[in-house]
C-alpha atoms as a PDB file:
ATOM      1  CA  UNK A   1      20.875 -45.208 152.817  1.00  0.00           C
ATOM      2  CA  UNK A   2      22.396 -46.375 155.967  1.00  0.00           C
ATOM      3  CA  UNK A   3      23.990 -44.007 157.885  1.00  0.00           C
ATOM      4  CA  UNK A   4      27.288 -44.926 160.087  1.00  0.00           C
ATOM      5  CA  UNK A   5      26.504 -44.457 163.701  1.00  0.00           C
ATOM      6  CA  UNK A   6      28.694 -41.313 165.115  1.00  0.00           C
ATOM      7  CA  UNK A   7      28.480 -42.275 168.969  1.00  0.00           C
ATOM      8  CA  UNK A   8      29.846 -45.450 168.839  1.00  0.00           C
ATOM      9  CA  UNK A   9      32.920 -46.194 170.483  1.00  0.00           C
ATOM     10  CA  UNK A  10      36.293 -46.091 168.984  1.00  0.00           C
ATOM     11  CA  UNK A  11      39.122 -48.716 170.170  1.00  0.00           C
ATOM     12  CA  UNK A  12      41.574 -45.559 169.381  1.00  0.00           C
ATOM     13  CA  UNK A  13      39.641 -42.443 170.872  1.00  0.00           C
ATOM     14  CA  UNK A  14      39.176 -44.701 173.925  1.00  0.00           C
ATOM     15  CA  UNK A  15      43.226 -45.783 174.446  1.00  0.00           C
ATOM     16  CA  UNK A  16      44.007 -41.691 173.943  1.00  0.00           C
ATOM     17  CA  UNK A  17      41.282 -40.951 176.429  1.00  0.00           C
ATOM     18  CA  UNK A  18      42.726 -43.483 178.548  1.00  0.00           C
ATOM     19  CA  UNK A  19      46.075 -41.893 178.401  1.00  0.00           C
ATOM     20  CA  UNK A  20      44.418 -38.722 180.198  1.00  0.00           C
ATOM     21  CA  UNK A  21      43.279 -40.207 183.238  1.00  0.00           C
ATOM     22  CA  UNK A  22      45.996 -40.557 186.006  1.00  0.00           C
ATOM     23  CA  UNK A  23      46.710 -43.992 187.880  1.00  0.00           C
ATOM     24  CA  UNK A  24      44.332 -44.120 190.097  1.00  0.00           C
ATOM     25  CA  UNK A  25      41.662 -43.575 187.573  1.00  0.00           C
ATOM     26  CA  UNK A  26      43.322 -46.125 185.013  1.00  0.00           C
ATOM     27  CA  UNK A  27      43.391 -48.744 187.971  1.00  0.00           C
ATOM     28  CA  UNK A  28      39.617 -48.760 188.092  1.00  0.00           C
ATOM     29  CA  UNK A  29      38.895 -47.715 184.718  1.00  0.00           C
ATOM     30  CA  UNK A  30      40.599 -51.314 184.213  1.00  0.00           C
ATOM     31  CA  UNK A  31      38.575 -53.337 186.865  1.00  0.00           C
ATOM     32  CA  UNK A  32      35.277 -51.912 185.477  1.00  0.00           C
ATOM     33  CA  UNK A  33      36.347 -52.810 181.952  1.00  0.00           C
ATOM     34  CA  UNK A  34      36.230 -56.585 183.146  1.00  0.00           C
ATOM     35  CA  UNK A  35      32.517 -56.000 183.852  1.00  0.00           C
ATOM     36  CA  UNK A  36      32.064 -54.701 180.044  1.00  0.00           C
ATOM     37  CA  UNK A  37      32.287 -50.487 181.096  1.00  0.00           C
ATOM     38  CA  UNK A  38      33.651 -48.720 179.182  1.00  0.00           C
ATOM     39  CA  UNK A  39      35.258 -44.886 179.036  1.00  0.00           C
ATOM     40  CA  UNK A  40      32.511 -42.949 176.922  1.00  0.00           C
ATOM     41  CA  UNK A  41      34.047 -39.204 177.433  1.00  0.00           C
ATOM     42  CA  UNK A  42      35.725 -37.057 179.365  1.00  0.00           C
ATOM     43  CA  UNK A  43      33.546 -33.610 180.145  1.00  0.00           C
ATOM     44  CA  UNK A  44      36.062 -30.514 180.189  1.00  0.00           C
ATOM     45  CA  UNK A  45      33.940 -28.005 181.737  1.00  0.00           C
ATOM     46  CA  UNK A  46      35.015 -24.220 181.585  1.00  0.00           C
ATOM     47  CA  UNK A  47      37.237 -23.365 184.324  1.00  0.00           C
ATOM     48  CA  UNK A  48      36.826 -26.861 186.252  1.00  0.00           C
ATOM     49  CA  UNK A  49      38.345 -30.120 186.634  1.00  0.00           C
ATOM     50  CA  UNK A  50      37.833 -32.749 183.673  1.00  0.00           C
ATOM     51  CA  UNK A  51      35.000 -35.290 184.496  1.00  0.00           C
ATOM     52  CA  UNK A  52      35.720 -38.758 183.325  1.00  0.00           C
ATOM     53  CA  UNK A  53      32.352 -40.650 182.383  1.00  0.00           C
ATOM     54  CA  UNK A  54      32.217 -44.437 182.255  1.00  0.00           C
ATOM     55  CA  UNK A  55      29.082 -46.215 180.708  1.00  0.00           C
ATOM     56  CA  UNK A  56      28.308 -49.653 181.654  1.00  0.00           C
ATOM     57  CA  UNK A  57      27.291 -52.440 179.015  1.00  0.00           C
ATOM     58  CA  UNK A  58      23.929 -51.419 178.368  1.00  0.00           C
ATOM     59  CA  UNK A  59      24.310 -47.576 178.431  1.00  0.00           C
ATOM     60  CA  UNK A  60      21.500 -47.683 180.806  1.00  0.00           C
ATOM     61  CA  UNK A  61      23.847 -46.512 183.706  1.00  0.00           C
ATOM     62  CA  UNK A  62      26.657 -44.085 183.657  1.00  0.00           C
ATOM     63  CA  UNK A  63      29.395 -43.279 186.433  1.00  0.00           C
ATOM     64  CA  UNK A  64      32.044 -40.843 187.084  1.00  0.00           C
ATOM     65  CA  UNK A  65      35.893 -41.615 187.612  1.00  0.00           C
ATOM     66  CA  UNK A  66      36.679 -39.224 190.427  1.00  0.00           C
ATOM     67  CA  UNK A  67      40.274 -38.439 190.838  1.00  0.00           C
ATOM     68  CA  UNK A  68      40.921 -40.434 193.874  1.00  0.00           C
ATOM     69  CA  UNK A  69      39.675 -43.695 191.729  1.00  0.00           C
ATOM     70  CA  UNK A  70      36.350 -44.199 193.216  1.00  0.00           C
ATOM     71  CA  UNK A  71      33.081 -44.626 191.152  1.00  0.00           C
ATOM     72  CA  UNK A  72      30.296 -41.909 191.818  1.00  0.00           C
ATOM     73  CA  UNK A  73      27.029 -43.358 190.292  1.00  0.00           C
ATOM     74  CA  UNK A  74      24.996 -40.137 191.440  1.00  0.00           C
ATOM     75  CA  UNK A  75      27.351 -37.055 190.246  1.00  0.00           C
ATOM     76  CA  UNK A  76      24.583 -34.699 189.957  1.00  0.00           C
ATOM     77  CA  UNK A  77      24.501 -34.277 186.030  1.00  0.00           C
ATOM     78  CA  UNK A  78      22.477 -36.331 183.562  1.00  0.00           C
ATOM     79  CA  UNK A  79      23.479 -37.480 180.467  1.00  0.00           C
ATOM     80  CA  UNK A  80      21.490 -38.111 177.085  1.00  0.00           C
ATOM     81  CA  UNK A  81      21.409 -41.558 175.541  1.00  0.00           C
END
């Protein structure tokens, strides 16, 4: 029996994710889509900011779109493949 995969991305659930980020984050969310990244999740920890997580290609590497736009490639949280 093959079994649909349930963590592959979703053209939809991406575009409404999309639609949370502000401008700044949509500006480079679409210059890092040119290089094949793409907007996995966004983390809504308890009583903190959302976290926007960008994958690239592979899923080998994973960033974070910080409010202000910028990429951090080290933000102190790991994630499991």
């Amino acid at each position: 029996m093959i079994e649909k995969e349930r963590r592959k991305s979703d053209l939809r659930a991406g575009n409404a994710l999309a639609r949370e980020l502000n401008e700044a984050q949509r500006l480079t969310l679409v210059d890092m889509e040119r290089f094949g990244w793409e907007l996995k999740f966004i983390r809504r920890p308890m009583f903190q900011k959302s976290v926007a997580v960008i994958f690239d290609p592979d899923r080998k590497s994973f960033a974070v779109l910080e409010e202000d736009g910028t990429l951090n490639e080290d933000p102190g949280f790991d994630i499991r493949a």
